[in-house]
C-alpha atoms as a PDB file:
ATOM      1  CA  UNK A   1      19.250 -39.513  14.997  1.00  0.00           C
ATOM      2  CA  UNK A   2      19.167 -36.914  12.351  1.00  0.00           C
ATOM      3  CA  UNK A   3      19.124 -33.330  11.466  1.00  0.00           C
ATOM      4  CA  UNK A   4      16.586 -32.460   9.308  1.00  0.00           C
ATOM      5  CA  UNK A   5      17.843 -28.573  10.095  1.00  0.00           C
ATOM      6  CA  UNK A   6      20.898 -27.293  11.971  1.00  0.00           C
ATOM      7  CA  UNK A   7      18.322 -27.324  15.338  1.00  0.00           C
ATOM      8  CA  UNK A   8      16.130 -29.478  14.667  1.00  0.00           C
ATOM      9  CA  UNK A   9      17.016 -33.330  14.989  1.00  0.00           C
ATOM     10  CA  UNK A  10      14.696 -36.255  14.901  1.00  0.00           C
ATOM     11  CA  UNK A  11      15.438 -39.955  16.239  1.00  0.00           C
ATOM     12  CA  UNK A  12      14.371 -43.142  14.214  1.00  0.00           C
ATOM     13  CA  UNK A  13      14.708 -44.188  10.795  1.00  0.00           C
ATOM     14  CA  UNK A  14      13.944 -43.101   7.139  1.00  0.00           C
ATOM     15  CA  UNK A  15      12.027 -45.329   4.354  1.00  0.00           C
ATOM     16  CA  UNK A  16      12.907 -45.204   1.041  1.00  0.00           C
ATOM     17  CA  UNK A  17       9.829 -45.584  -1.591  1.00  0.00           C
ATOM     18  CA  UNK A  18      10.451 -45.831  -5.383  1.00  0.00           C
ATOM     19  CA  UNK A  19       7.219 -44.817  -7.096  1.00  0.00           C
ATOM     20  CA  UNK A  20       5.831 -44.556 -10.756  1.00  0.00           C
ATOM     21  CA  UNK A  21       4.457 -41.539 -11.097  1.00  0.00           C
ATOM     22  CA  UNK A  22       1.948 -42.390 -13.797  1.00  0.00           C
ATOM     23  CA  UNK A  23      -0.053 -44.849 -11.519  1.00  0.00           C
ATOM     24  CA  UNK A  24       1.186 -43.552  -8.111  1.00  0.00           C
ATOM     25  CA  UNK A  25       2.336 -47.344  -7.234  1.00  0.00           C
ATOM     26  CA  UNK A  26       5.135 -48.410  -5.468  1.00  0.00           C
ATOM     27  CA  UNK A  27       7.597 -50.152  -7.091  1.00  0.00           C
ATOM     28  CA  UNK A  28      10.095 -50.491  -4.179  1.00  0.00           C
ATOM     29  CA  UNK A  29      10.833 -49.568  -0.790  1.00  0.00           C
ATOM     30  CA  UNK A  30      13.309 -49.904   1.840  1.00  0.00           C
ATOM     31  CA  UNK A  31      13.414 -48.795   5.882  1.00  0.00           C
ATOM     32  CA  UNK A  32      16.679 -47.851   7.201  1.00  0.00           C
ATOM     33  CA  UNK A  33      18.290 -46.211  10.211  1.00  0.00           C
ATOM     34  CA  UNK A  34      18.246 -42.064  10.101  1.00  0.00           C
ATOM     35  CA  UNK A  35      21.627 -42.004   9.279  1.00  0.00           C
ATOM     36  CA  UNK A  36      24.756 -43.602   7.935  1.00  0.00           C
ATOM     37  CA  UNK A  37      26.524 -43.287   5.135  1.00  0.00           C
ATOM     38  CA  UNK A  38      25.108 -46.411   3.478  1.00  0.00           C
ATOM     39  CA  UNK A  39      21.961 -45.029   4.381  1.00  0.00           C
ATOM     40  CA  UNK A  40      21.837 -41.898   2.288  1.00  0.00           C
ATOM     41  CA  UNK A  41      19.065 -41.451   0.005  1.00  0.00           C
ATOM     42  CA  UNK A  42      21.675 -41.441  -2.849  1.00  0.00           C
ATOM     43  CA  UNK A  43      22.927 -44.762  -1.813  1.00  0.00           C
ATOM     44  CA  UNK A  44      19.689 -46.281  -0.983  1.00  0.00           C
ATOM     45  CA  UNK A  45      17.638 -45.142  -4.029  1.00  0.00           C
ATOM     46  CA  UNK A  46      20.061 -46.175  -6.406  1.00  0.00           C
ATOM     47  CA  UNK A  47      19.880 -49.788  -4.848  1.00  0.00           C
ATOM     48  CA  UNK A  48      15.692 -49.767  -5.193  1.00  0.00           C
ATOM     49  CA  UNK A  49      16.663 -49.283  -9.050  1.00  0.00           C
ATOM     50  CA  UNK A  50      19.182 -52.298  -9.660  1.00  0.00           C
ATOM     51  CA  UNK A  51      16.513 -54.290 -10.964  1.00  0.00           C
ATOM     52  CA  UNK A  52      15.050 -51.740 -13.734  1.00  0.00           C
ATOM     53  CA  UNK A  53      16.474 -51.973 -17.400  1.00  0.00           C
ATOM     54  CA  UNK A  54      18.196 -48.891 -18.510  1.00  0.00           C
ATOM     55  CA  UNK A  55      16.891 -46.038 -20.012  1.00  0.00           C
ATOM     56  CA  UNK A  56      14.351 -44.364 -17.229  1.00  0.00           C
ATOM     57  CA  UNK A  57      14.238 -40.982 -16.223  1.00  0.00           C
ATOM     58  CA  UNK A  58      14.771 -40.795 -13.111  1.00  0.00           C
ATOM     59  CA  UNK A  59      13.366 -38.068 -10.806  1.00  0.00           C
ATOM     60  CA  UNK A  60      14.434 -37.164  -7.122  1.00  0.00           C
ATOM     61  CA  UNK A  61      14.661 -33.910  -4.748  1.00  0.00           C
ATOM     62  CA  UNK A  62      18.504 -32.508  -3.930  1.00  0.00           C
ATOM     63  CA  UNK A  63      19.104 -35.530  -1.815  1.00  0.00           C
ATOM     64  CA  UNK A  64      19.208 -37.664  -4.442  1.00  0.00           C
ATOM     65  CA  UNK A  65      21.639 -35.710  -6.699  1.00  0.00           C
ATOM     66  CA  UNK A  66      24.867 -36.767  -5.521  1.00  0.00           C
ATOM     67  CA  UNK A  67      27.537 -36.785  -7.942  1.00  0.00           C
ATOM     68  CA  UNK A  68      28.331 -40.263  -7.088  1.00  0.00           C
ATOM     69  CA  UNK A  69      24.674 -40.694  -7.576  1.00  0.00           C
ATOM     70  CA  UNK A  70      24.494 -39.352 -11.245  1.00  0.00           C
ATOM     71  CA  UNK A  71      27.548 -40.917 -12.699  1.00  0.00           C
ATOM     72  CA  UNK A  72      25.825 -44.277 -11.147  1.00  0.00           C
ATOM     73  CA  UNK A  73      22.327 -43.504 -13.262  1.00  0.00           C
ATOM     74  CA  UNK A  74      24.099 -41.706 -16.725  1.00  0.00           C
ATOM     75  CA  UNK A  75      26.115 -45.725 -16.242  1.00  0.00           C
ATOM     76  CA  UNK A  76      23.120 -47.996 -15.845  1.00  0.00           C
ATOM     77  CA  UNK A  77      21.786 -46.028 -19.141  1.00  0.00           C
ATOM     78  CA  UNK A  78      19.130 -43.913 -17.057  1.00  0.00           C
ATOM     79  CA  UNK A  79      18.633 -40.089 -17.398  1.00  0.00           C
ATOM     80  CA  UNK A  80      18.317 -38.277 -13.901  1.00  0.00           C
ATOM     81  CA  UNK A  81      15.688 -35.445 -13.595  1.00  0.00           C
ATOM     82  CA  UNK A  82      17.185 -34.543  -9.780  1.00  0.00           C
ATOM     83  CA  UNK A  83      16.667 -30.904  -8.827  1.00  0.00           C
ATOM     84  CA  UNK A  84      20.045 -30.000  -7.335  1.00  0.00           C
ATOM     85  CA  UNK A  85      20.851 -28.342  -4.096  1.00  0.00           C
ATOM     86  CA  UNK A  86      21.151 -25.168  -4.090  1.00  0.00           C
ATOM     87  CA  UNK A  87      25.275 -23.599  -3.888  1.00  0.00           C
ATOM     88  CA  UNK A  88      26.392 -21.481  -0.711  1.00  0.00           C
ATOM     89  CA  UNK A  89      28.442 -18.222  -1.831  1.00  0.00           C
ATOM     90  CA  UNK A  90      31.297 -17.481   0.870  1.00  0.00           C
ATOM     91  CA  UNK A  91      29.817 -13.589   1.061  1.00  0.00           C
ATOM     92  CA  UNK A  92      26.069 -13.022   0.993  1.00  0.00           C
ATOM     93  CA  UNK A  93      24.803 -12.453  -2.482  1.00  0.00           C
ATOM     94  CA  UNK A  94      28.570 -12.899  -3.952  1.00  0.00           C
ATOM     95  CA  UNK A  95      30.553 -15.570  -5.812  1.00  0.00           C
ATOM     96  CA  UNK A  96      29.455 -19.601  -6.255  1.00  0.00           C
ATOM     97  CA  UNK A  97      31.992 -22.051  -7.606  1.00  0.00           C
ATOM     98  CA  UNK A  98      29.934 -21.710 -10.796  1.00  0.00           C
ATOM     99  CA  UNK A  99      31.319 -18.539 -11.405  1.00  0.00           C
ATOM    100  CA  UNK A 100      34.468 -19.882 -11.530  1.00  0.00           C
ATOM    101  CA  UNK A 101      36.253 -21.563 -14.919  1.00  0.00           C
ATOM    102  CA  UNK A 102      36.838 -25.120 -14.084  1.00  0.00           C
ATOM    103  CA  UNK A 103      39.182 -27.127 -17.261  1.00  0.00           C
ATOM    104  CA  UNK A 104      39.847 -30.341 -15.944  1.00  0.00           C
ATOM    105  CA  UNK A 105      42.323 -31.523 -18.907  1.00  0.00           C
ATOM    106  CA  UNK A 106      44.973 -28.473 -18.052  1.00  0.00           C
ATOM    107  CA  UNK A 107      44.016 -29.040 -14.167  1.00  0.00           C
ATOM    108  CA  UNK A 108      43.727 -25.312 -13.271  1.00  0.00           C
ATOM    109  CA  UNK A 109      40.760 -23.535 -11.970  1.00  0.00           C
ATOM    110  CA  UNK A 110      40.416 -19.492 -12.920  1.00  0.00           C
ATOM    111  CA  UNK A 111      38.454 -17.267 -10.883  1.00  0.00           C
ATOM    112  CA  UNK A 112      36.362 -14.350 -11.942  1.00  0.00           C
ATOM    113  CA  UNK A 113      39.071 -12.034 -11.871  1.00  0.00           C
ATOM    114  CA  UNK A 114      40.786 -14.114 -14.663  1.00  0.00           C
ATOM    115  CA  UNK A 115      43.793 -15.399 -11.900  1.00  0.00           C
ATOM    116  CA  UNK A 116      43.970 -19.118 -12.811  1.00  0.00           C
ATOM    117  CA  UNK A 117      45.451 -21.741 -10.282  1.00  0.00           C
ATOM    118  CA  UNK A 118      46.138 -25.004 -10.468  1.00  0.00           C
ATOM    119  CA  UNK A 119      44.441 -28.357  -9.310  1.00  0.00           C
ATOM    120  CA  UNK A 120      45.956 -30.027  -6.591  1.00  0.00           C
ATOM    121  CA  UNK A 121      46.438 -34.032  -6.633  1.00  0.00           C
ATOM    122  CA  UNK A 122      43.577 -33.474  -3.375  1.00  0.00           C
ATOM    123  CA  UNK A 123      41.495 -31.822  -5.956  1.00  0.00           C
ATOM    124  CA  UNK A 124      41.838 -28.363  -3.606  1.00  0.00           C
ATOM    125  CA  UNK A 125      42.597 -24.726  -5.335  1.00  0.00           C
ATOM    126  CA  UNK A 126      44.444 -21.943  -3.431  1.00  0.00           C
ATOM    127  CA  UNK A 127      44.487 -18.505  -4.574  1.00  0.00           C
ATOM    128  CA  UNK A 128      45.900 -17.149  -2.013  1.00  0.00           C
ATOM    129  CA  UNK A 129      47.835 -13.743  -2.555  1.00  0.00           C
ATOM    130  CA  UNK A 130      45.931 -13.119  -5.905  1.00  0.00           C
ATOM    131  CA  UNK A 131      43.423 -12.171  -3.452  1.00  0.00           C
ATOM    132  CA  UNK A 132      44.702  -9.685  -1.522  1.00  0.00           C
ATOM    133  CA  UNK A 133      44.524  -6.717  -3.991  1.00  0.00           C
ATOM    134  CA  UNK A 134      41.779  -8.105  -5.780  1.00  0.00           C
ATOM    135  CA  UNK A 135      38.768  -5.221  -6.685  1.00  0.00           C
ATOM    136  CA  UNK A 136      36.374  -8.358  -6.270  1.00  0.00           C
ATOM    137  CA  UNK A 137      37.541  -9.694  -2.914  1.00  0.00           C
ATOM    138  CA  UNK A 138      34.596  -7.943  -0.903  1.00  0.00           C
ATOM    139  CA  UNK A 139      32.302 -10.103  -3.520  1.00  0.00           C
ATOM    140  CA  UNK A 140      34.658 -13.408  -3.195  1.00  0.00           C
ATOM    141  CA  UNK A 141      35.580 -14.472   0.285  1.00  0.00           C
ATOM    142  CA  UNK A 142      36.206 -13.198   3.888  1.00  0.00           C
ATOM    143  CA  UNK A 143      39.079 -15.271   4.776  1.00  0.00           C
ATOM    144  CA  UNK A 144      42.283 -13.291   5.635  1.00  0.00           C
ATOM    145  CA  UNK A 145      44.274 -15.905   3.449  1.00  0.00           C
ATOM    146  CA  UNK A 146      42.056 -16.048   0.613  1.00  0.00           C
ATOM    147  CA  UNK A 147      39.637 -18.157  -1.799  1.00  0.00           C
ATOM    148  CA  UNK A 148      39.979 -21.891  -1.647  1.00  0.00           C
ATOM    149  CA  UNK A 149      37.562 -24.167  -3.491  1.00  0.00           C
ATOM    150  CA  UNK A 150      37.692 -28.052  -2.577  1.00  0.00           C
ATOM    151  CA  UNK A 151      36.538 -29.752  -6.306  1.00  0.00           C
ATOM    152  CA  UNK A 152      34.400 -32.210  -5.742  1.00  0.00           C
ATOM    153  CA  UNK A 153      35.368 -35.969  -7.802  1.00  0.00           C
ATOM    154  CA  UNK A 154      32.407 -34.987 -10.158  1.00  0.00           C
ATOM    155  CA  UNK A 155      32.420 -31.332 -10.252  1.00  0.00           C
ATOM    156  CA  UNK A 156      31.750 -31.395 -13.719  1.00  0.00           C
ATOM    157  CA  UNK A 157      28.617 -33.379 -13.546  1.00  0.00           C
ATOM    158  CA  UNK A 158      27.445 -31.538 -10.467  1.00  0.00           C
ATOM    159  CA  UNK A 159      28.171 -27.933 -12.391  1.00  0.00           C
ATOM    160  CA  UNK A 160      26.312 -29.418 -15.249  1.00  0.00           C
ATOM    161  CA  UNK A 161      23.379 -30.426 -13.725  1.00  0.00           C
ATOM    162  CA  UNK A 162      22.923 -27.032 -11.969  1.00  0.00           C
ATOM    163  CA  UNK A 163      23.630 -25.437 -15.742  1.00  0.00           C
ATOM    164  CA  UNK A 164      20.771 -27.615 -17.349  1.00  0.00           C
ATOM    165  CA  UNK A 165      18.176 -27.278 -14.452  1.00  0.00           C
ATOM    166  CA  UNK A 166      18.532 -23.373 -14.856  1.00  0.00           C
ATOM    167  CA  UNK A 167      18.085 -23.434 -18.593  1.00  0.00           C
ATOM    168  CA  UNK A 168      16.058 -26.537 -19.834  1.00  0.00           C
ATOM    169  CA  UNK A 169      12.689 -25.882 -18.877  1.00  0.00           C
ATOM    170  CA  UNK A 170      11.484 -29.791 -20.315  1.00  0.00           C
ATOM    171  CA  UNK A 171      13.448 -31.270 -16.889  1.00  0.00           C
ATOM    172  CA  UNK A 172      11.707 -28.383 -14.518  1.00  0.00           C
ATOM    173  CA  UNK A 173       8.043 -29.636 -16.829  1.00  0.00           C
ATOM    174  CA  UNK A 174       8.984 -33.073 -15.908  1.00  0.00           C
ATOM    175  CA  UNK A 175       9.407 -32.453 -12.363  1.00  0.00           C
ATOM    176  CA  UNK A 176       6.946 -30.882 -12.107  1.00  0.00           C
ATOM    177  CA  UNK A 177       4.318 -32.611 -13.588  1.00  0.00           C
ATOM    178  CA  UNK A 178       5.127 -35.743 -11.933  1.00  0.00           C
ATOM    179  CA  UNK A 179       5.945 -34.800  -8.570  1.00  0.00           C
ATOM    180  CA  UNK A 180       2.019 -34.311  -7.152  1.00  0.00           C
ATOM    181  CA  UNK A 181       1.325 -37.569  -8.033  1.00  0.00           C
ATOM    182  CA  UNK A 182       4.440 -39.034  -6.209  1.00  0.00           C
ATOM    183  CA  UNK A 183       3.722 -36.646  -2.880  1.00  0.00           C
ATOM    184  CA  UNK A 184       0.333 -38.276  -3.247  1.00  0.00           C
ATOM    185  CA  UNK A 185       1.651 -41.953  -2.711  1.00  0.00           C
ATOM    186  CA  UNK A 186       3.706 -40.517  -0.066  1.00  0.00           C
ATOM    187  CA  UNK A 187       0.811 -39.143   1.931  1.00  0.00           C
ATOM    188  CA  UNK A 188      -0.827 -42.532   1.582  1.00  0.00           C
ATOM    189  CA  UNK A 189       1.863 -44.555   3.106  1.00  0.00           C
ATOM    190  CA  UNK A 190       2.214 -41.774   6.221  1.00  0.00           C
ATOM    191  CA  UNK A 191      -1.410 -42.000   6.448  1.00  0.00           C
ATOM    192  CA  UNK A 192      -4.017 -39.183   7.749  1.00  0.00           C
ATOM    193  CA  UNK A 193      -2.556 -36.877  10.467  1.00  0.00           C
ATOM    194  CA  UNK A 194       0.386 -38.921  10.244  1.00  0.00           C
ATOM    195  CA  UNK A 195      -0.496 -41.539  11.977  1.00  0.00           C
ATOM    196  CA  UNK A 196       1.924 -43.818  10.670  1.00  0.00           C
ATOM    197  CA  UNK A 197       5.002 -41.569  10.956  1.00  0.00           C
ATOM    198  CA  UNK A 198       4.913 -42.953  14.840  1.00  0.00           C
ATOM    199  CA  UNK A 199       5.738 -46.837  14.085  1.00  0.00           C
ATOM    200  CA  UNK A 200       4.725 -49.522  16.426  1.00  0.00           C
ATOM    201  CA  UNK A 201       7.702 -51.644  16.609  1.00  0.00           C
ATOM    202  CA  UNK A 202      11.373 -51.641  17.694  1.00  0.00           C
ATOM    203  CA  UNK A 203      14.578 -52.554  15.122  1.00  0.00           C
ATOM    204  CA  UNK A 204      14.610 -52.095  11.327  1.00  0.00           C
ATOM    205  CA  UNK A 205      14.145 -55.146  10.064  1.00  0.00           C
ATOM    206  CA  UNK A 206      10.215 -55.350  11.912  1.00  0.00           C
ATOM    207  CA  UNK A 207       9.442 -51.748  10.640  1.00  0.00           C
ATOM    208  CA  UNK A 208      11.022 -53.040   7.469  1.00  0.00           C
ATOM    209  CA  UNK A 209       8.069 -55.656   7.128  1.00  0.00           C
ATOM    210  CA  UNK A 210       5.740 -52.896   8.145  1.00  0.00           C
ATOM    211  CA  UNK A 211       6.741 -50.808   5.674  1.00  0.00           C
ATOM    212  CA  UNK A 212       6.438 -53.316   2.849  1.00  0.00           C
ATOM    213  CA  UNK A 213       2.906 -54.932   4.182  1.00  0.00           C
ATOM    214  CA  UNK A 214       1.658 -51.084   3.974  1.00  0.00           C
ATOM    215  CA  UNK A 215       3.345 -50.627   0.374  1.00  0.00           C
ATOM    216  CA  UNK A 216       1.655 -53.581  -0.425  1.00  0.00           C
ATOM    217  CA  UNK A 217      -1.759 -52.910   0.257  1.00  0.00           C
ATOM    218  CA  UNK A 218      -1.824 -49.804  -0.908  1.00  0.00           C
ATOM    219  CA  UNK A 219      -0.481 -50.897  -4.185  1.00  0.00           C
ATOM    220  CA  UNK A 220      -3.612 -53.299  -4.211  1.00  0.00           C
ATOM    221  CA  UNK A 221      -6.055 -50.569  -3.469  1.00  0.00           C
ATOM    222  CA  UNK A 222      -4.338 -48.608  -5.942  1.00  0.00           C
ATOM    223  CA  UNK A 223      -5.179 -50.790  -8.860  1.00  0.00           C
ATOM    224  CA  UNK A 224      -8.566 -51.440  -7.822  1.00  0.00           C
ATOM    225  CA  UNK A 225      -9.207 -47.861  -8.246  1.00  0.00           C
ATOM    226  CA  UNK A 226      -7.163 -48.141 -11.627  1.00  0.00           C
ATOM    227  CA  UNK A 227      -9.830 -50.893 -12.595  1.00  0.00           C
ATOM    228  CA  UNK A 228      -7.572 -54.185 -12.220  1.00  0.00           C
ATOM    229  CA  UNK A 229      -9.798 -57.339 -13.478  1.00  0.00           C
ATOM    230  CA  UNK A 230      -8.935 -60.597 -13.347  1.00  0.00           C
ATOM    231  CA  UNK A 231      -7.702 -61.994 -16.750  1.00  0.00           C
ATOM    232  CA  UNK A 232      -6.819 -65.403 -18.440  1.00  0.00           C
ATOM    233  CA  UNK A 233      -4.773 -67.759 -16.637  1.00  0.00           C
ATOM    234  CA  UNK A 234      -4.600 -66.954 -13.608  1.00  0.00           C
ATOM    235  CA  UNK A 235      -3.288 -62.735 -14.596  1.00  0.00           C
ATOM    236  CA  UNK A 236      -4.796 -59.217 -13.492  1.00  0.00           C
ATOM    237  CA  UNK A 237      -5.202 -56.531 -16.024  1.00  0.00           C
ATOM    238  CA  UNK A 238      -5.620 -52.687 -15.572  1.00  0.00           C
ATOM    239  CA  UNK A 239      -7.717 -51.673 -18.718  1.00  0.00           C
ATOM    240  CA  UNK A 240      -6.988 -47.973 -18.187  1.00  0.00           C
ATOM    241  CA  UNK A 241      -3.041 -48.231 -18.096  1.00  0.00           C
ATOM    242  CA  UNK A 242      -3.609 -50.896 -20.714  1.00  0.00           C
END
C-alpha cells in the first residue's frame, strides 16, 4: 500500500510512463509495486532513461526531484526541468532552510540571526543555546532545545533548484507548455472514467504486460493520427513530425 496523503492510503501498484511531449507517445514504461524504495519514481524514472543519449531536458513533478535524482541526470549530460517540493518551515509562515547560509567548503551553516555552526560528520547542525535569547526564535523553531537542520547529501543542488524555479521563468515556460500534452497521454492510458485504474490481473509482472500492450497501442493510434505512412523498405514515416 501507499499514502497518497497522511489519511488516505491506496493498495496496488504504480506505473511509470516516460513520454515525449511533442507527440504525446510513450517512450517507456514500467509497473511496479506502490512502494519500496527501489520503487520510487526517482529511482524508476531514471532507469526508463538509461537508454537516451545525453543532453535532454528532462521534466517531472516534485517526485521526481530527488537530489540523488538530479546529480544522476546533470551526470548522464541531461538538464532536469523538475518542479521541486515545496519546504516545511518549523513555525507557520517562519524560517525554511533556505533562509539559512549553507558554505560547504568551511562546513558551517549560519542562521538568519548571523550565529554560524558547524557541520557535523552526520551532516546535522545544532544551534542550540544561540537560540534561547534569540529576537527571531518565535519566527525559527518551537523546540525547547533549539534549531537543528539535518543537510541533506545534495543540499546544494536541492537549494539550487528551488533558487532557479523561483527566478527563471524559461523552466516554469517549459513546464508548462509541455505538461498538457503529457497529462493527455496519461488520461489515455487510464482510460475514460478510469476504467483502467482497476486492473484485471494479479502480480506485477502480468499487469506489467498489460501495461506495455496498452502503451503500445496507443502509441500506434497515436501516429495514425500524426499521419504515419508506410515508406521504403519496409519503414513508417510521420510527415508532420518529419
Amino acid at each position: 500500500h501507499v499514502h497518497k496523503t497522511v489519511h488516505h492510503r491506496r493498495d496496488g501498484y504504480k506505473a511509470h510512463v516516460a513520454i515525449e511531449p511533442g507527440t504525446g507517445l510513450f517512450t517507456g514504461g514500467r509497473l511496479t509495486r506502490a512502494s519500496g524504495e527501489d520503487n520510487h519514481e526517482a529511482v524508476v524514472g531514471l532507469d526508463l532513461l538509461a537508454g537516451e543519449d545525453g543532453g535532454l531536458h528532462v521534466l517531472g513533478d516534485s517526485a521526481y526531484g530527488t537530489g540523488q535524482a538530479r546529480a544522476d541526470l546533470a551526470a548522464a549530460g541531461h538538464t532536469a526541468v523538475i518542479k521541486p517540493g515545496p519546504l516545511r518551515p518549523a513555525v507557520a509562515g517562519g524560517f525554511t532552510r533556505d533562509d539559512f547560509t549553507t558554505d560547504e567548503q568551511a562546513g558551517t551553516v549560519t542562521c538568519p540571526n548571523g550565529v554560524t555552526r558547524r557541520i557535523t560528520a552526520r551532516r546535522k547542525v545544532t544551534f542550540g543555546a544561540a537560540c534561547k535569547a534569540c529576537p527571531l526564535r518565535p519566527r525559527c523553531t518551537t523546540r525547547a532545545k533549539g534549531r537543528t537542520l539535518n543537510l541533506h547529501e545534495h543540499d546544494t543542488a536541492l537549494r539550487q533548484a528551488r533558487q532557479d524555479w523561483a527566478v527563471r521563468e524559461d523552466l516554469r515556460d517549459t513546464y508548462r507548455q509541455h505538461r498538457p500534452m503529457v497529462e493527455r497521454s496519461i488520461a489515455w492510458l487510464i482510460g475514460p472514467k478510469n476504467r483502467c485504474r482497476q486492473l484485471r490481473y494479479r502480480g506485477v509482472r502480468n499487469n506489467n504486460q498489460w501495461l506495455h500492450l496498452r502503451m503500445a497501442a496507443l502509441n500506434l493510434r497515436r501516429m495514425i493520427n500524426l499521419g504515419l505512412q508506410p515508406a521504403a523498405h519496409g519503414s513508417w514515416i510521420i510527415p508532420s513530425a518529419a
